[in-house]
Protein backbone atom coordinates (compact mmCIF):
# COMPACT_ATOMS: atom_id res chain seq x y z
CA UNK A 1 -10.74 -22.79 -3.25
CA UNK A 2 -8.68 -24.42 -6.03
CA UNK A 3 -11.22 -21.96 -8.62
CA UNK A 4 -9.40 -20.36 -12.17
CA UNK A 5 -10.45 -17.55 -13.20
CA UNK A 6 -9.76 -15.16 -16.21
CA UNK A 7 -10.16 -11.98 -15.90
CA UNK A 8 -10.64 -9.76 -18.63
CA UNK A 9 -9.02 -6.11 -19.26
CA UNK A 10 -10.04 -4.29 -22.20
CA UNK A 11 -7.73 -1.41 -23.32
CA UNK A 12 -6.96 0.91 -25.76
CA UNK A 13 -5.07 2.69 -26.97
CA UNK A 14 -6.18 6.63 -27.90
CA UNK A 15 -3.18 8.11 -29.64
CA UNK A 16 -2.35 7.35 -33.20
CA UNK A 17 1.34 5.79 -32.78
CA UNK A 18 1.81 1.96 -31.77
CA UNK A 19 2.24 1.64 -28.17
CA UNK A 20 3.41 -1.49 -26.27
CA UNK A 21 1.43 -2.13 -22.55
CA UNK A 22 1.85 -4.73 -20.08
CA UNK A 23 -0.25 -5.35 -17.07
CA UNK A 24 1.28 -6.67 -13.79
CA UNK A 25 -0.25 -8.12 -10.81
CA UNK A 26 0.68 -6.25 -7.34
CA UNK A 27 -0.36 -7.03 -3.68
CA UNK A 28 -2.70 -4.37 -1.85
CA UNK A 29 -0.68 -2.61 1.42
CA UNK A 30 -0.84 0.45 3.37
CA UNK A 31 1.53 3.10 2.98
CA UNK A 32 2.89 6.04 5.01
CA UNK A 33 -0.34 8.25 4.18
CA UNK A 34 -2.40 6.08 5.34
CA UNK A 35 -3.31 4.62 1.92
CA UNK A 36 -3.92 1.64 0.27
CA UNK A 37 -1.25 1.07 -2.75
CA UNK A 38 -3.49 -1.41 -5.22
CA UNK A 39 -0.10 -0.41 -8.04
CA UNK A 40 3.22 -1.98 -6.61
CA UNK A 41 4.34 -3.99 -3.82
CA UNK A 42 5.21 -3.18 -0.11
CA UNK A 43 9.28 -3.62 0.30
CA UNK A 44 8.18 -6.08 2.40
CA UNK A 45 5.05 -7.79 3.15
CA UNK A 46 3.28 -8.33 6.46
CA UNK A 47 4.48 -11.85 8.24
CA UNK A 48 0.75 -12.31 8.75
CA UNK A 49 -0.11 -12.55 5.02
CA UNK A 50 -0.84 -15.72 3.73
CA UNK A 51 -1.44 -15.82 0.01
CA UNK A 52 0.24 -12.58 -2.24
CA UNK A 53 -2.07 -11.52 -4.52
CA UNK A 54 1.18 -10.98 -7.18
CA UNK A 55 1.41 -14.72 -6.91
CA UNK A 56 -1.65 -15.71 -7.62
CA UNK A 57 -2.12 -13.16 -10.77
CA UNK A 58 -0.16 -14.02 -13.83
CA UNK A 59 1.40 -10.93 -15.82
CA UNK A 60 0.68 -10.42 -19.10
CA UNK A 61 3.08 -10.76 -22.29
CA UNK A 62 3.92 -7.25 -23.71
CA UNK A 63 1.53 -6.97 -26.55
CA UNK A 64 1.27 -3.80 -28.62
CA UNK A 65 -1.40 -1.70 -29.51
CA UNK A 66 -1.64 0.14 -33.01
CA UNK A 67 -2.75 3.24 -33.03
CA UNK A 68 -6.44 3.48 -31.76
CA UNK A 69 -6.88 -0.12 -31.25
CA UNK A 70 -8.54 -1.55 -28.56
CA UNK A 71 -7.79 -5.24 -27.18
CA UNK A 72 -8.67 -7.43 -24.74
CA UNK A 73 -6.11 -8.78 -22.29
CA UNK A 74 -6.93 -11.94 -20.42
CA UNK A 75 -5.53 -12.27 -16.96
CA UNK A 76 -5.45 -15.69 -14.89
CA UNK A 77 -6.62 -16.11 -11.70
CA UNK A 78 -5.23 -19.37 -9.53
CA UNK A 79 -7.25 -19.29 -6.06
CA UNK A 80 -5.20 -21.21 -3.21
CA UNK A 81 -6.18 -24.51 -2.79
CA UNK A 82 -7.31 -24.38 0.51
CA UNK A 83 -9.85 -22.10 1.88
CA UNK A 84 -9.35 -18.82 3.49
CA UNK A 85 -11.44 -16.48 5.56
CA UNK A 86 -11.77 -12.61 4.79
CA UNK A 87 -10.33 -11.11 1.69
CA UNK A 88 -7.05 -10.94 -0.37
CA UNK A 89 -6.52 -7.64 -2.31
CA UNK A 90 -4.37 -6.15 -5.17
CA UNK A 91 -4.45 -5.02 -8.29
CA UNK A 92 -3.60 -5.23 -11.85
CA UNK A 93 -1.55 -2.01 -13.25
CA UNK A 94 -1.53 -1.35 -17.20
CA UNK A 95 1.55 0.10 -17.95
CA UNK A 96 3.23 1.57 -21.41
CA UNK A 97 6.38 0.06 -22.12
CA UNK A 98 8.98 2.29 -23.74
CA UNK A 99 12.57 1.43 -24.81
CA UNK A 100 15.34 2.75 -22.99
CA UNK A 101 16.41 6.08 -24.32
CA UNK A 102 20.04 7.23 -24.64
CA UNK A 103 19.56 11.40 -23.45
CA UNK A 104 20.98 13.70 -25.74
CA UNK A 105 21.88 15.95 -22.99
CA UNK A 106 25.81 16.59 -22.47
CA UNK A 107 27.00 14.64 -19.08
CA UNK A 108 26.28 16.65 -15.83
CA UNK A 109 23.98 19.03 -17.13
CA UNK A 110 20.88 17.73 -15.27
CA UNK A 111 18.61 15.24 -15.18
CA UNK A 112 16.08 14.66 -18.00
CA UNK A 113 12.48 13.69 -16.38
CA UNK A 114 10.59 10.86 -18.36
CA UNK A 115 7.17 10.37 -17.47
CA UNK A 116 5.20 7.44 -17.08
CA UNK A 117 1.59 6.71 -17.43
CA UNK A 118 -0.51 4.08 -15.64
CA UNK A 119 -3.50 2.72 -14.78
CA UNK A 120 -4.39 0.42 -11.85
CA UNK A 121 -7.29 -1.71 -11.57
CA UNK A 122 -7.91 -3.28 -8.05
CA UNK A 123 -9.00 -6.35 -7.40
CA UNK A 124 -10.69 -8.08 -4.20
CA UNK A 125 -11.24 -11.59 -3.80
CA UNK A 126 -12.51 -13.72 -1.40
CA UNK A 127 -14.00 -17.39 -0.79
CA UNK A 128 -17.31 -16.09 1.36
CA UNK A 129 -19.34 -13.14 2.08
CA UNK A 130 -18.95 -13.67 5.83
CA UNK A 131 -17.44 -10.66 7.20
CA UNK A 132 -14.13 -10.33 9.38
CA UNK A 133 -13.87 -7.94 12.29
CA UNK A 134 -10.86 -6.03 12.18
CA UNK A 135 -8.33 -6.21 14.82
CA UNK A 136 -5.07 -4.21 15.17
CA UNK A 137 -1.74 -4.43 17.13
CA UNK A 138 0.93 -1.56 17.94
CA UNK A 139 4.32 -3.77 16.96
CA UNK A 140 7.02 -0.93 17.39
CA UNK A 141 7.96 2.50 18.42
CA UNK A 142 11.26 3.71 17.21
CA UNK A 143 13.13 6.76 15.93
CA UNK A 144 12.73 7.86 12.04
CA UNK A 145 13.14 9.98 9.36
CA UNK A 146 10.86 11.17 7.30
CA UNK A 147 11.21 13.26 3.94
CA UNK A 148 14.43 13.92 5.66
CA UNK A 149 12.63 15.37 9.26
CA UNK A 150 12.76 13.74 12.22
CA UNK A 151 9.64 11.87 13.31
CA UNK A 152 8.45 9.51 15.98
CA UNK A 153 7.15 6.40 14.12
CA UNK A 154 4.51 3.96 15.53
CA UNK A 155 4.00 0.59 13.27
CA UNK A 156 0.54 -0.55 13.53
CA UNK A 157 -0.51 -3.61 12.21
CA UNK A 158 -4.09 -4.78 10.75
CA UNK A 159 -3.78 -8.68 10.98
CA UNK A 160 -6.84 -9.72 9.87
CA UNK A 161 -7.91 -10.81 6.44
CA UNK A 162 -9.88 -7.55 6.04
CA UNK A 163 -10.08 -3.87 5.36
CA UNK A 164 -9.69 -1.48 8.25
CA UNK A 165 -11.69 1.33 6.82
CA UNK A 166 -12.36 4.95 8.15
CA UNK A 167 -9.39 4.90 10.22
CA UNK A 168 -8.66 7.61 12.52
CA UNK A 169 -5.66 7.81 15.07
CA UNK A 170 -4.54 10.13 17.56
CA UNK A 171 -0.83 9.92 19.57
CA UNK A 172 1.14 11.88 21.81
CA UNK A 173 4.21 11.77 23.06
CA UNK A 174 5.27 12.51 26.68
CA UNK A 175 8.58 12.77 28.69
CA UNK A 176 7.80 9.55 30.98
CA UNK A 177 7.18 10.59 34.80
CA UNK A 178 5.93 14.28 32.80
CA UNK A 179 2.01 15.17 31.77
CA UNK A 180 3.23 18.05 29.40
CA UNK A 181 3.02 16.72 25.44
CA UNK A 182 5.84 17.22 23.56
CA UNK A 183 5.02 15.98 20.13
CA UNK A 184 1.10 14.97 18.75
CA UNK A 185 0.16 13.92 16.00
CA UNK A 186 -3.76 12.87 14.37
CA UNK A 187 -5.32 12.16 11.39
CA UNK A 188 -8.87 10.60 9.82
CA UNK A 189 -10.26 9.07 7.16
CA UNK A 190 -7.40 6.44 6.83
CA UNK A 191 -7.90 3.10 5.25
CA UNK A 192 -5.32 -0.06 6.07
CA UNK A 193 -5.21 -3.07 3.46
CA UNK A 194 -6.00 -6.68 4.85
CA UNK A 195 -2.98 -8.22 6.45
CA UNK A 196 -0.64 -5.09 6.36
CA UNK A 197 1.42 -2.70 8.79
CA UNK A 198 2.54 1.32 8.58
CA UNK A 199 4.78 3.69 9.97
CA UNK A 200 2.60 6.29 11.61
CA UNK A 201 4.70 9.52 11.84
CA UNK A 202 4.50 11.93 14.78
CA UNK A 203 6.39 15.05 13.91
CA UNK A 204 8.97 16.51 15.58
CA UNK A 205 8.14 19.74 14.19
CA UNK A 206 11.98 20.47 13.36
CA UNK A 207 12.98 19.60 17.01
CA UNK A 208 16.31 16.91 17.20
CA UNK A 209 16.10 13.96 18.98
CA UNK A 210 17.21 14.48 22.57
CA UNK A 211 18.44 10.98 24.75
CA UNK A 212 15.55 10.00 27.76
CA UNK A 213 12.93 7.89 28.18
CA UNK A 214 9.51 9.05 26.22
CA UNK A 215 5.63 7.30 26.57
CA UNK A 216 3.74 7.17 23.47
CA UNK A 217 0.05 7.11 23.87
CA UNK A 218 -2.01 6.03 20.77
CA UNK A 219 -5.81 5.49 19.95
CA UNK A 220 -7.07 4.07 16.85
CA UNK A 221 -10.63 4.48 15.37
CA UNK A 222 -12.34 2.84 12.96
CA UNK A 223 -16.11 2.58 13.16
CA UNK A 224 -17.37 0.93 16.47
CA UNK A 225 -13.97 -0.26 17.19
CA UNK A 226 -11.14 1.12 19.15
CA UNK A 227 -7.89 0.32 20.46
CA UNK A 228 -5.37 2.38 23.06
CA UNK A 229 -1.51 1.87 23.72
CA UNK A 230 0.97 3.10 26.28
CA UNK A 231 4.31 2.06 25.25
């Protein structure tokens, strides 16, 4: 607790033109897919997280690189001061920084695609080796879009300070007072973040969303642990 660290990036640069880079500090979540995002930051953060990663990380200044040099870019670390169980996880993404560019194309004739390169580095710390179980919680159940398709989407919540790895989940959806499923929806091999919630979709399948009461049964995997809800 209280412990500064540096850590130490060392990159180069492999074309022969200057570049500029800057490396930013994010905060680890889960996303839609069911993935952990180590390169930007949720829109907004689980209430059970405790210390952001992005706050504890300072960014770097933008420092350029000439063509084929190599430098190394120190980043601190401030651990909180007091001590936490589990882990905290993010990660530090090396970006190039180019100058705005005015387009040469004539107004209204389309949009010109720029692309960006990156390169994220995670990074996992933690006061102890002692390991956390992981414990999840359904929070909501609510009508959604999704890529513009309707979906039924079920917010489940890891609120412990650890990974919730090899995730599998399985939900249906039922008229209530009916046995016959109307919408399912599974999928393995999903990973959550410490202290972080998703929107897990269940499909429609192109259907629209008709007034009544529904049940949603879900059951989450994840090693020797499992957890059902009826809501």
């Amino acid at each position: 607790p209280g412990q500064k660290e540096t850590l130490q990036l060392k990159v180069g640069n492999s074309s022969s033109e200057p570049i500029n880079v800057q490396v930013t500090p994010h905060t680890a979540y889960t996303n839609t897919l069911g993935n952990v995002e180590y390169g930007k930051d949720a829109e907004e953060a689980d209430p059970t997280l405790v210390h952001s990663m992005d706050e504890l990380m300072t960014p770097s200044e933008v420092i350029t690189l000439a063509g084929k040099e190599t430098k190394v870019i120190d980043i601190p670390l401030q651990m909180p001061k007091d001590a936490f169980e589990g882990y905290l996880a993010g990660g530090l993404r090396i970006a190039e920084i180019k100058e705005e560019e005015e387009s040469d194309a004539p107004e209204g004739e389309g949009v010109a695609i720029k692309n960006e390169f990156a390169h994220v580095v995670g990074v996992v710390v933690s006061n102890t080796r002692d390991s956390v179980q992981p414990e999840l919680e359904l929070l909501d159940v609510f009508a959604d879009q999704l890529n513009y398709r309707n979906v039924i989407s079920a917010t489940l919540q890891n609120f412990t300070p650890t990974f919730v790895n090899q995730l599998a989940v399985e939900a249906t959806v039922k008229r209530a007072g009916e046995n016959d499923v109307l919408y399912e929806a599974s999928k393995e091999m999903m990973q959550m973040a410490p202290n972080s919630n998703f929107n897990f979709p269940i499909s429609l399948e192109g259907d629209r969303f008709r007034s009544g009461n529904y049940v949603l049964e879900l059951t989450a995997k994840s090693g020797d642990n499992e957890w059902s809800w009826r809501s």
